[in-house]
PDB file of N, CA and C in Angstrom:
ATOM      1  N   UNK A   1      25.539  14.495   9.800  1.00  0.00           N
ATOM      2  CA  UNK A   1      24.476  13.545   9.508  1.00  0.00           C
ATOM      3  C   UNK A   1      24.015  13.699   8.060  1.00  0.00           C
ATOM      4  N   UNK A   2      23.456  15.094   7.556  1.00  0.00           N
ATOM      5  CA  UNK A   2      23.586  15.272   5.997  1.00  0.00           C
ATOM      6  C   UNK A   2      24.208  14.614   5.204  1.00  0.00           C
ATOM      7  N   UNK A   3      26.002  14.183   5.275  1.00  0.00           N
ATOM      8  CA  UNK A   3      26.737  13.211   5.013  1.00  0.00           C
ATOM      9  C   UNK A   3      26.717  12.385   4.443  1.00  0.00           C
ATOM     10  N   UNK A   4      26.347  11.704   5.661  1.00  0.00           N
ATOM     11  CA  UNK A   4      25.763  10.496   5.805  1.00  0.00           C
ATOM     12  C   UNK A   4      24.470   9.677   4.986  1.00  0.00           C
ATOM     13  N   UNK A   5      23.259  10.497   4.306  1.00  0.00           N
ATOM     14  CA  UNK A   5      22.224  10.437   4.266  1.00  0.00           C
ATOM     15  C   UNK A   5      22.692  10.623   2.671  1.00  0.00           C
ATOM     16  N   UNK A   6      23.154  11.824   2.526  1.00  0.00           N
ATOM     17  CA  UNK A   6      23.719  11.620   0.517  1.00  0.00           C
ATOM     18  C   UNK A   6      24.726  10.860   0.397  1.00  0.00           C
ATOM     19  N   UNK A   7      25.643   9.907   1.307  1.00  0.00           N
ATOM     20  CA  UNK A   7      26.521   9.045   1.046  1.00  0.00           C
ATOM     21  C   UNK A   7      25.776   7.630   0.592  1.00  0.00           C
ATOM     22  N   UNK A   8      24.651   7.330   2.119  1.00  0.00           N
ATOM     23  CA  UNK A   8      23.728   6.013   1.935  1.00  0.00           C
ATOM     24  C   UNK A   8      22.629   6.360   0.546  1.00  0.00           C
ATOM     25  N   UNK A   9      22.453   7.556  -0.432  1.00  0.00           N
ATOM     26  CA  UNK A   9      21.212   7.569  -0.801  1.00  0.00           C
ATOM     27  C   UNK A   9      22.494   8.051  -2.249  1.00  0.00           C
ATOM     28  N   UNK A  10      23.602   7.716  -2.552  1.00  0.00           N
ATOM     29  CA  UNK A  10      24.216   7.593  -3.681  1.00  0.00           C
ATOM     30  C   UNK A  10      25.050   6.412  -3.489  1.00  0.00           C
ATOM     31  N   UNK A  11      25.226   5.548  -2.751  1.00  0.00           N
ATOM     32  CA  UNK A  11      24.944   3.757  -2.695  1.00  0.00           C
ATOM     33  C   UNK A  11      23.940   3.311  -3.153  1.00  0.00           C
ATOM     34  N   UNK A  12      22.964   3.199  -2.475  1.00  0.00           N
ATOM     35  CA  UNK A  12      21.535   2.935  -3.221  1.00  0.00           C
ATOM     36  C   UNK A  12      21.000   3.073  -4.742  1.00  0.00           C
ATOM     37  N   UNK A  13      21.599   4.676  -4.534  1.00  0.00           N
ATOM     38  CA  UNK A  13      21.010   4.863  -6.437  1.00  0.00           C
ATOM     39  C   UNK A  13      22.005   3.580  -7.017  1.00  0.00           C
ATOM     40  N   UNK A  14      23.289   3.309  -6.691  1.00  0.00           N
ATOM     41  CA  UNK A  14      24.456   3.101  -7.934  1.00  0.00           C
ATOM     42  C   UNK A  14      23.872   1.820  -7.827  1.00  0.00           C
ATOM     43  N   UNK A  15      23.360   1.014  -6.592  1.00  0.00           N
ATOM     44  CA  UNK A  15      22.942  -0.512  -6.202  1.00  0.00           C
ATOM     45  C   UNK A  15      22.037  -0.045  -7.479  1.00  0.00           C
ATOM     46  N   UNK A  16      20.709   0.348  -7.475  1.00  0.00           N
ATOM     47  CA  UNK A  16      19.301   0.228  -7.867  1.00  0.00           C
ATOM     48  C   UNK A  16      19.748  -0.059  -9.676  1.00  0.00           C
ATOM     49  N   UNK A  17      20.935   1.330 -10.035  1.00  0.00           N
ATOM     50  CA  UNK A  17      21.500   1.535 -11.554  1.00  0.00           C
ATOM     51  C   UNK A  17      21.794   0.422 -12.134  1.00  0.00           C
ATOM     52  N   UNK A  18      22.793  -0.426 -11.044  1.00  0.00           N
ATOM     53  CA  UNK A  18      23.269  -1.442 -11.549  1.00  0.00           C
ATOM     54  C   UNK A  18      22.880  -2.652 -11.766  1.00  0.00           C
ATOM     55  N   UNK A  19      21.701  -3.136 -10.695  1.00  0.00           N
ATOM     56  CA  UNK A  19      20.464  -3.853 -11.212  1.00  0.00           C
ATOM     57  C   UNK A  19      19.530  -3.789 -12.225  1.00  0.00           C
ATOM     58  N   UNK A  20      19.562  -2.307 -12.790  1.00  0.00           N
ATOM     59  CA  UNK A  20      18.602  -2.430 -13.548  1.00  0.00           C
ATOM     60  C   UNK A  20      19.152  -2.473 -14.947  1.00  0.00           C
ATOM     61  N   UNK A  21      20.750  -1.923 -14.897  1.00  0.00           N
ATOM     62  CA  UNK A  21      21.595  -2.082 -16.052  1.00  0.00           C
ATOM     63  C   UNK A  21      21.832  -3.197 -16.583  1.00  0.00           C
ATOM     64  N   UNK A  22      21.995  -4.220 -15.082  1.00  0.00           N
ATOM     65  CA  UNK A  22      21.798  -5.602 -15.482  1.00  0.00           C
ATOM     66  C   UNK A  22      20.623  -6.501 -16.243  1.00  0.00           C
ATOM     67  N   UNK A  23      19.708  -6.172 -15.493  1.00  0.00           N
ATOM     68  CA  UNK A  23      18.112  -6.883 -15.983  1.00  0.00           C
ATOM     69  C   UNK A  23      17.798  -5.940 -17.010  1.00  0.00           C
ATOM     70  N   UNK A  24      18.099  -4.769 -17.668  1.00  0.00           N
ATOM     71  CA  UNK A  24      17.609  -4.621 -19.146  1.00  0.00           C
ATOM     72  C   UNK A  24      18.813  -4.853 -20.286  1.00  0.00           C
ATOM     73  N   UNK A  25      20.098  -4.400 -19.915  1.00  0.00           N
ATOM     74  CA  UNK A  25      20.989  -4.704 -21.138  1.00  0.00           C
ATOM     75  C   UNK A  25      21.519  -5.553 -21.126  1.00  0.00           C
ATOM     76  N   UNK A  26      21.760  -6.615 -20.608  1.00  0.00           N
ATOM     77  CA  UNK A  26      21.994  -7.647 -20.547  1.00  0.00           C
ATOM     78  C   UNK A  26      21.646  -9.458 -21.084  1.00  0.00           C
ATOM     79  N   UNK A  27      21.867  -9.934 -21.745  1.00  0.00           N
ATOM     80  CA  UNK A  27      21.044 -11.178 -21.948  1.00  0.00           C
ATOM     81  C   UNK A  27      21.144 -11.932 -20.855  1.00  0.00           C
ATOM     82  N   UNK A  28      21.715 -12.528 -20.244  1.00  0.00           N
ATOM     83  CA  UNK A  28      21.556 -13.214 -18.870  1.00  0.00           C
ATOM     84  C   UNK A  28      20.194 -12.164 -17.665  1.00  0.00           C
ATOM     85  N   UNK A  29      20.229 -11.490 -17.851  1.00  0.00           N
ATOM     86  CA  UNK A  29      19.602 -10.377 -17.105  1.00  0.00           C
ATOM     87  C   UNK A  29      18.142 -10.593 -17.625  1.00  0.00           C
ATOM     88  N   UNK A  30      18.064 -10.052 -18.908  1.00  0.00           N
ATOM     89  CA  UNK A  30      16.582 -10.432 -19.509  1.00  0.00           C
ATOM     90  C   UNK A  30      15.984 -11.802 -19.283  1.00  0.00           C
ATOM     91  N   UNK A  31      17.040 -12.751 -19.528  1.00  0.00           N
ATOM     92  CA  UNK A  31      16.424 -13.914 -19.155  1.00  0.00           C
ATOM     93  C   UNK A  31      15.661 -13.800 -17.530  1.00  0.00           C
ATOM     94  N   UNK A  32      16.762 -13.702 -16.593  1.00  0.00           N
ATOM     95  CA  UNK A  32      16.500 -13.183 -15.211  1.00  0.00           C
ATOM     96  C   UNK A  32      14.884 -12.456 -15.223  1.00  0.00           C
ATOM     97  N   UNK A  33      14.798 -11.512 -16.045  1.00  0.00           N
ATOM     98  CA  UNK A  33      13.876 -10.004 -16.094  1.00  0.00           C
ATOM     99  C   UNK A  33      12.511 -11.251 -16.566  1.00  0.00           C
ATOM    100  N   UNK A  34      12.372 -12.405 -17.519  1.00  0.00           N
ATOM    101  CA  UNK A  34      11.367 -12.862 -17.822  1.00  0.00           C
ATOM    102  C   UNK A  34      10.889 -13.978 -16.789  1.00  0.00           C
ATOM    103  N   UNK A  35      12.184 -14.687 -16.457  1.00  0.00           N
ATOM    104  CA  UNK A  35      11.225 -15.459 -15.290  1.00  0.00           C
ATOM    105  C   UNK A  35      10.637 -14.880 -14.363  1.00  0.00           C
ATOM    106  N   UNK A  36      11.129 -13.272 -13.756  1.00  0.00           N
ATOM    107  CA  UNK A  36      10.395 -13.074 -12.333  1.00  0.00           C
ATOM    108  C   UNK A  36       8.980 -12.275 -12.769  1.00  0.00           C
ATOM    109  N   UNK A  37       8.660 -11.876 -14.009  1.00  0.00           N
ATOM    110  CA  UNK A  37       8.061 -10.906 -14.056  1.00  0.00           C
ATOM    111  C   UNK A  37       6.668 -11.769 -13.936  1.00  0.00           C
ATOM    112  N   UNK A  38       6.402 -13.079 -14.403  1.00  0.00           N
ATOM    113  CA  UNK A  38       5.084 -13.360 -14.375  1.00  0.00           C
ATOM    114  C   UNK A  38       5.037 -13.697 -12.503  1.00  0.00           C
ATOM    115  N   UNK A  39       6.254 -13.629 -11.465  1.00  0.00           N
ATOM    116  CA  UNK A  39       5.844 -13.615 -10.197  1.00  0.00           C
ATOM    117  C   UNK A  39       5.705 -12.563  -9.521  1.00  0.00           C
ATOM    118  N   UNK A  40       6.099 -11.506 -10.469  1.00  0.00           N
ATOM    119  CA  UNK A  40       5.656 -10.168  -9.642  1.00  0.00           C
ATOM    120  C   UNK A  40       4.091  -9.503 -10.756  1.00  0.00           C
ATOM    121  N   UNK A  41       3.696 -10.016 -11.421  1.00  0.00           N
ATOM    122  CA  UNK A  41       2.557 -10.059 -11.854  1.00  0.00           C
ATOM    123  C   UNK A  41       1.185 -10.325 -11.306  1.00  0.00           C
ATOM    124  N   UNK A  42       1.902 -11.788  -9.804  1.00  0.00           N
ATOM    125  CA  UNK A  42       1.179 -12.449  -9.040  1.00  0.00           C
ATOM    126  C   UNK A  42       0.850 -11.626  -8.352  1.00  0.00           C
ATOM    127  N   UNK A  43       2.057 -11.323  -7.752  1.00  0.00           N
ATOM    128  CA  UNK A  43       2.307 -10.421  -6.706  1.00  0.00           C
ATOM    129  C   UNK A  43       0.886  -9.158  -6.725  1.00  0.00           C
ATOM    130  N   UNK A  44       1.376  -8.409  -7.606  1.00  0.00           N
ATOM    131  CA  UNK A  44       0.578  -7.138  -7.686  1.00  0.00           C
ATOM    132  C   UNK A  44      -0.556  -8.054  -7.381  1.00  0.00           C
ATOM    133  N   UNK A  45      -1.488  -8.919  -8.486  1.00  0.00           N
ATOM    134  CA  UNK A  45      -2.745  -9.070  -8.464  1.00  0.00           C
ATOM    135  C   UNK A  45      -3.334  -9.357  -7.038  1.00  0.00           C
ATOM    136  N   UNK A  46      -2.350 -10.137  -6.027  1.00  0.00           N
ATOM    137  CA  UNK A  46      -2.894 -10.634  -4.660  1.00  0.00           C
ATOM    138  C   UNK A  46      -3.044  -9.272  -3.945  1.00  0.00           C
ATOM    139  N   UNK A  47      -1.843  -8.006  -4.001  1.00  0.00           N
ATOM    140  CA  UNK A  47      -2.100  -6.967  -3.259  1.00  0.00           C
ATOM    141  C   UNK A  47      -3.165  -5.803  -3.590  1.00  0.00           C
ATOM    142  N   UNK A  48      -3.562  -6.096  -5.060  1.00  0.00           N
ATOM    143  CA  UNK A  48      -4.958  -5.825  -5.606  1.00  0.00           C
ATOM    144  C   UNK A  48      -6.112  -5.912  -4.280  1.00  0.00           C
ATOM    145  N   UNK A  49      -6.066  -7.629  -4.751  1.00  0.00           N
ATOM    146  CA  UNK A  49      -6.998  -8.450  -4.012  1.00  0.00           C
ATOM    147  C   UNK A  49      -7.254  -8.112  -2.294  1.00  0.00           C
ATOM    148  N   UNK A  50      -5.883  -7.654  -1.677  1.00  0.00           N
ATOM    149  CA  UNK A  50      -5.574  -7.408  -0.449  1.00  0.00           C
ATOM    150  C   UNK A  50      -6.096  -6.152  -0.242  1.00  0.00           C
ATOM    151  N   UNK A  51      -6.177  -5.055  -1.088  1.00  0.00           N
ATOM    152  CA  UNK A  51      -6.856  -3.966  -0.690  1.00  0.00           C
ATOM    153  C   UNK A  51      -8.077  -3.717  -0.853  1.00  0.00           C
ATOM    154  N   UNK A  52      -8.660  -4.118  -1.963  1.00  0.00           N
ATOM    155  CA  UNK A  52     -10.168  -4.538  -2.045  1.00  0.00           C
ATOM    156  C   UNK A  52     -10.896  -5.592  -0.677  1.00  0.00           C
ATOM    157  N   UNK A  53      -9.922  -6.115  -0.293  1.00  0.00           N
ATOM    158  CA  UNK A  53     -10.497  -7.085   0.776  1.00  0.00           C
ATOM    159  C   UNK A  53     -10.515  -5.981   2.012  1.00  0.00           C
ATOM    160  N   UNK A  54      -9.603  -5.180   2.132  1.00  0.00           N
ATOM    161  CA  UNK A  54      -9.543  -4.016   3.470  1.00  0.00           C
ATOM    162  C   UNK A  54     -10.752  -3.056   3.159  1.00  0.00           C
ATOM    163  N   UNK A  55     -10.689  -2.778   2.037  1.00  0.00           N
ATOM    164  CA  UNK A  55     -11.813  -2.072   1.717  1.00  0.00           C
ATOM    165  C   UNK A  55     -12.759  -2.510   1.892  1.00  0.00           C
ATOM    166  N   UNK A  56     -13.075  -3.523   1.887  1.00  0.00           N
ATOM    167  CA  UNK A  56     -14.593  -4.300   2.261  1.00  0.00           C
ATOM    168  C   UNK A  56     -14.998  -3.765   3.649  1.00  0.00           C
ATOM    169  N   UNK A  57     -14.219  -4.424   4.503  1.00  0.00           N
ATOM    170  CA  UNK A  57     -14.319  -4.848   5.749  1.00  0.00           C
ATOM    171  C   UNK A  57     -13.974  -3.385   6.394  1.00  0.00           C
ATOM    172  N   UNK A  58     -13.127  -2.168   5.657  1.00  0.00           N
ATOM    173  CA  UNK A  58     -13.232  -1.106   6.072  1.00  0.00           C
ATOM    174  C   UNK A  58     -15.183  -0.813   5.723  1.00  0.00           C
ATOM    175  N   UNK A  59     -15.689  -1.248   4.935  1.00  0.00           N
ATOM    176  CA  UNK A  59     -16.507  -0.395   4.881  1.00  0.00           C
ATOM    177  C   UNK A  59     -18.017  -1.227   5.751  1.00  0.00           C
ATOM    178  N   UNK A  60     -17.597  -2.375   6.098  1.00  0.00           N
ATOM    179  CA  UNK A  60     -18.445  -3.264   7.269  1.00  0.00           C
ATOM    180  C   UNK A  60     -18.511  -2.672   8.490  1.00  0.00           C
ATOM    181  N   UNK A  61     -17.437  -1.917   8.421  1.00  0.00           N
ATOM    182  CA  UNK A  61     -16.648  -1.617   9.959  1.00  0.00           C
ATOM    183  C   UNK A  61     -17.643  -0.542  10.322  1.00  0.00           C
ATOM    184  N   UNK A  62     -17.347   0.070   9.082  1.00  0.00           N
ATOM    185  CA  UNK A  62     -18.303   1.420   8.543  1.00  0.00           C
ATOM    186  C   UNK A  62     -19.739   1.828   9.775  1.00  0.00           C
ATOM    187  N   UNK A  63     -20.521   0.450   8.595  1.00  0.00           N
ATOM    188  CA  UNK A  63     -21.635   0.258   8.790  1.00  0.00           C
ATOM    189  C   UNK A  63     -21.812  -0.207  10.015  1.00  0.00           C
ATOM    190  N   UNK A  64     -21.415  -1.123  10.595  1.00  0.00           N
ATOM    191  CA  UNK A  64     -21.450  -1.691  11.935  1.00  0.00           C
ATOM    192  C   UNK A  64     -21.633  -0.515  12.933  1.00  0.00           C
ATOM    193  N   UNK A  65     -20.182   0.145  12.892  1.00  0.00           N
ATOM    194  CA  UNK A  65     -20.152   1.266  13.985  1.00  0.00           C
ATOM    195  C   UNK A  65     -21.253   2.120  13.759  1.00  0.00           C
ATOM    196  N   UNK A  66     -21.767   2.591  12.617  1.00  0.00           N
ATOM    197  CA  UNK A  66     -22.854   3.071  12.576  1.00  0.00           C
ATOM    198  C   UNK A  66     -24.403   2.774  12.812  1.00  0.00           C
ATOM    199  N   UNK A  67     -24.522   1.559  12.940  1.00  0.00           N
ATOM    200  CA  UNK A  67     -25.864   0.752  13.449  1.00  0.00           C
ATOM    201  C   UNK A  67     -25.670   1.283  15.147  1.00  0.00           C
ATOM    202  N   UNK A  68     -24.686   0.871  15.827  1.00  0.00           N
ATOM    203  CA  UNK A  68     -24.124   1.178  17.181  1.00  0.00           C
ATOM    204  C   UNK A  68     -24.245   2.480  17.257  1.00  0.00           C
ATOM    205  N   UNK A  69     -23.373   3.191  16.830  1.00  0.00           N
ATOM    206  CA  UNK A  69     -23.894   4.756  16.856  1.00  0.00           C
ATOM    207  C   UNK A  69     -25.229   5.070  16.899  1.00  0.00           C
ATOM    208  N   UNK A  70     -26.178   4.745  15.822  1.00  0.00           N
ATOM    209  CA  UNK A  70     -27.561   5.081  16.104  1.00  0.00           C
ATOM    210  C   UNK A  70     -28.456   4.103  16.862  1.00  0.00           C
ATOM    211  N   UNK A  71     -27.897   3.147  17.443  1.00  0.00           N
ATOM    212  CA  UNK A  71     -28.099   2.318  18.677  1.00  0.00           C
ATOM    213  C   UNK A  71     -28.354   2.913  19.982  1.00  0.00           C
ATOM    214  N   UNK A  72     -27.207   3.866  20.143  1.00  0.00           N
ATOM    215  CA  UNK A  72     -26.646   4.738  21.688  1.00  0.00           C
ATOM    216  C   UNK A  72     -26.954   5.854  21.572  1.00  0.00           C
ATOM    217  N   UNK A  73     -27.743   6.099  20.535  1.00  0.00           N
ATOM    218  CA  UNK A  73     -27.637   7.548  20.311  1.00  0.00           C
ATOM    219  C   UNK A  73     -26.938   8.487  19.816  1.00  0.00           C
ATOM    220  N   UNK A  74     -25.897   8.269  19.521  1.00  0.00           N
ATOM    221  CA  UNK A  74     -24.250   8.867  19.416  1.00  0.00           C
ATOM    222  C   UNK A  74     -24.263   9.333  17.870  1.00  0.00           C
ATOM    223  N   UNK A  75     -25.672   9.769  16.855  1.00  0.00           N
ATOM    224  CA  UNK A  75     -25.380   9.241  15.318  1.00  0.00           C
ATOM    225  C   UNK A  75     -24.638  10.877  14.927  1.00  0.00           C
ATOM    226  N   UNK A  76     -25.113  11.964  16.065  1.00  0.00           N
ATOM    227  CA  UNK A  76     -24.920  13.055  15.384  1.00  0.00           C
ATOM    228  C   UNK A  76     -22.871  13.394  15.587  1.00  0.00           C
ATOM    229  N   UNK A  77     -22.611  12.271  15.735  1.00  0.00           N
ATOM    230  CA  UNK A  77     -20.962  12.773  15.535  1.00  0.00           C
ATOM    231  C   UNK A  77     -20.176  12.448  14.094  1.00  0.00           C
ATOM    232  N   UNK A  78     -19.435  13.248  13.998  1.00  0.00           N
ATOM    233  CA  UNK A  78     -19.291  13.277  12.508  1.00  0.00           C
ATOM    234  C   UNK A  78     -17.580  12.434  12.109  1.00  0.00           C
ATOM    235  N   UNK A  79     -17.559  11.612  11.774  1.00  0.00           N
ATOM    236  CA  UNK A  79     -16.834  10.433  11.024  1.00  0.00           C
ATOM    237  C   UNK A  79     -15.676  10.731  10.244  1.00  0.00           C
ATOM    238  N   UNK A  80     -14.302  10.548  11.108  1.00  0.00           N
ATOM    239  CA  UNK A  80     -12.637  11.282  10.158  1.00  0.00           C
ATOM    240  C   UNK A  80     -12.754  10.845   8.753  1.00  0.00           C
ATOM    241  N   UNK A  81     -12.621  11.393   7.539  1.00  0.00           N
ATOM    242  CA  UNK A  81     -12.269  11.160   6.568  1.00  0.00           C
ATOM    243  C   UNK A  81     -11.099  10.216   5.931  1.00  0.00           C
ATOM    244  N   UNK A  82     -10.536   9.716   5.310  1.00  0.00           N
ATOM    245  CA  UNK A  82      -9.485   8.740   5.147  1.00  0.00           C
ATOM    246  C   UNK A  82      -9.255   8.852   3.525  1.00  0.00           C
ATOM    247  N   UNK A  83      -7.617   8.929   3.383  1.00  0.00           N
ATOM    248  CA  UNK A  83      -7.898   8.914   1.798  1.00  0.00           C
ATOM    249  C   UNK A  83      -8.373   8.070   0.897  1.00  0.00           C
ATOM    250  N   UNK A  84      -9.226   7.138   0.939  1.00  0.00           N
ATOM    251  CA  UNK A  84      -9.465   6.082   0.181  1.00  0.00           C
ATOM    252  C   UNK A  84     -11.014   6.401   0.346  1.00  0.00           C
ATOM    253  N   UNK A  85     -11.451   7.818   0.559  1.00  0.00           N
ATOM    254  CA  UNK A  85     -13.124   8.067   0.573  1.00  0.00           C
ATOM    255  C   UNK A  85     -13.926   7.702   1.319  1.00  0.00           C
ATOM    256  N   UNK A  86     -13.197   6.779   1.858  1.00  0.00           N
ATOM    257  CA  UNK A  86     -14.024   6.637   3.307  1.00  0.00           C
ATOM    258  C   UNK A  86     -13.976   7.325   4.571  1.00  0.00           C
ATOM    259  N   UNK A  87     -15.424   7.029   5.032  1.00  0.00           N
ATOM    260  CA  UNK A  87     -15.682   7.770   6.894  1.00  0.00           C
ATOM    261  C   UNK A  87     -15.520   6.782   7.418  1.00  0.00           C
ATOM    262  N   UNK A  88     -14.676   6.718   8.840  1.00  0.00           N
ATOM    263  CA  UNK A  88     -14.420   5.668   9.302  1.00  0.00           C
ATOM    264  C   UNK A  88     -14.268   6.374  11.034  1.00  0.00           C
ATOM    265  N   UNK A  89     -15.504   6.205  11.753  1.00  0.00           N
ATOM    266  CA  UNK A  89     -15.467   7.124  13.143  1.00  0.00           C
ATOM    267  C   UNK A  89     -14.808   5.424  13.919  1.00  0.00           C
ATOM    268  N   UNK A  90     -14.640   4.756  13.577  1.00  0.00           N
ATOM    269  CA  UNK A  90     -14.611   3.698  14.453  1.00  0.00           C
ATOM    270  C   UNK A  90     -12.439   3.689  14.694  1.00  0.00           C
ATOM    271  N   UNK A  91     -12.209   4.024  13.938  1.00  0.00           N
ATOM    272  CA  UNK A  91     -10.657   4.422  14.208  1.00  0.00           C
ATOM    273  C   UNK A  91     -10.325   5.012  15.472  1.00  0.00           C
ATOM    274  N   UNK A  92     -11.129   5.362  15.962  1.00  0.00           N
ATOM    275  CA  UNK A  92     -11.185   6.140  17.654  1.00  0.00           C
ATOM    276  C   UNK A  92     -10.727   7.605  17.458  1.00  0.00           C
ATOM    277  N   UNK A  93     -11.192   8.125  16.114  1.00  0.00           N
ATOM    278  CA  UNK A  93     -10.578   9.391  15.709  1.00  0.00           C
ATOM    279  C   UNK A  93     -12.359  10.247  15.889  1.00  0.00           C
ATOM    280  N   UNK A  94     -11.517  11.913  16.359  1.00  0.00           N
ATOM    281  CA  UNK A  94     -12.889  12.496  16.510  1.00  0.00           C
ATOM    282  C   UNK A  94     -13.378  12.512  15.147  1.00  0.00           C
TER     283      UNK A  94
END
């Protein structure tokens, strides 16, 4: 299986090499390299937009569960951490 895994993962590199050998030294390529770049420009900015929007609503979620929590009584339990700095007890995590 080892094999296998440095056979598929030195395909890949030579695929990735040769695309990129193409789209930088290349003039047909650069051309290629300038039309897509203002659509992966888009790109990024919407998945910007997409995590700031999770983040919101992660942090609604936040608050919500926590109104409820000190609703039921429940406030003294303490809220999993997440790497993005948030407490988030509503994940169903202790």
């Amino acid at each position: 299986m080892n094999n296998s895994r440095e056979m598929a993962a030195t395909i890949v590199g030579a695929i990735v090499g040769g695309v990129a050998g193409y789209l930088f030294f290349t003039e047909r390529g650069r051309r290629v390299r300038r039309q897509i770049e203002p659509a992966l420009e888009d790109f990024s900015r919407e998945l910007l937009k997409l995590r700031n929007t999770v983040q919101e609503a992660t942090g609604v979620a936040e608050e919500s569960w926590k109104l409820l929590n000190d609703t039921f009584g429940e406030a003294g339990t303490s809220p999993t951490r997440y790497p993005g700095g948030r407490t988030a007890s509503f994940w169903g995590h202790p």
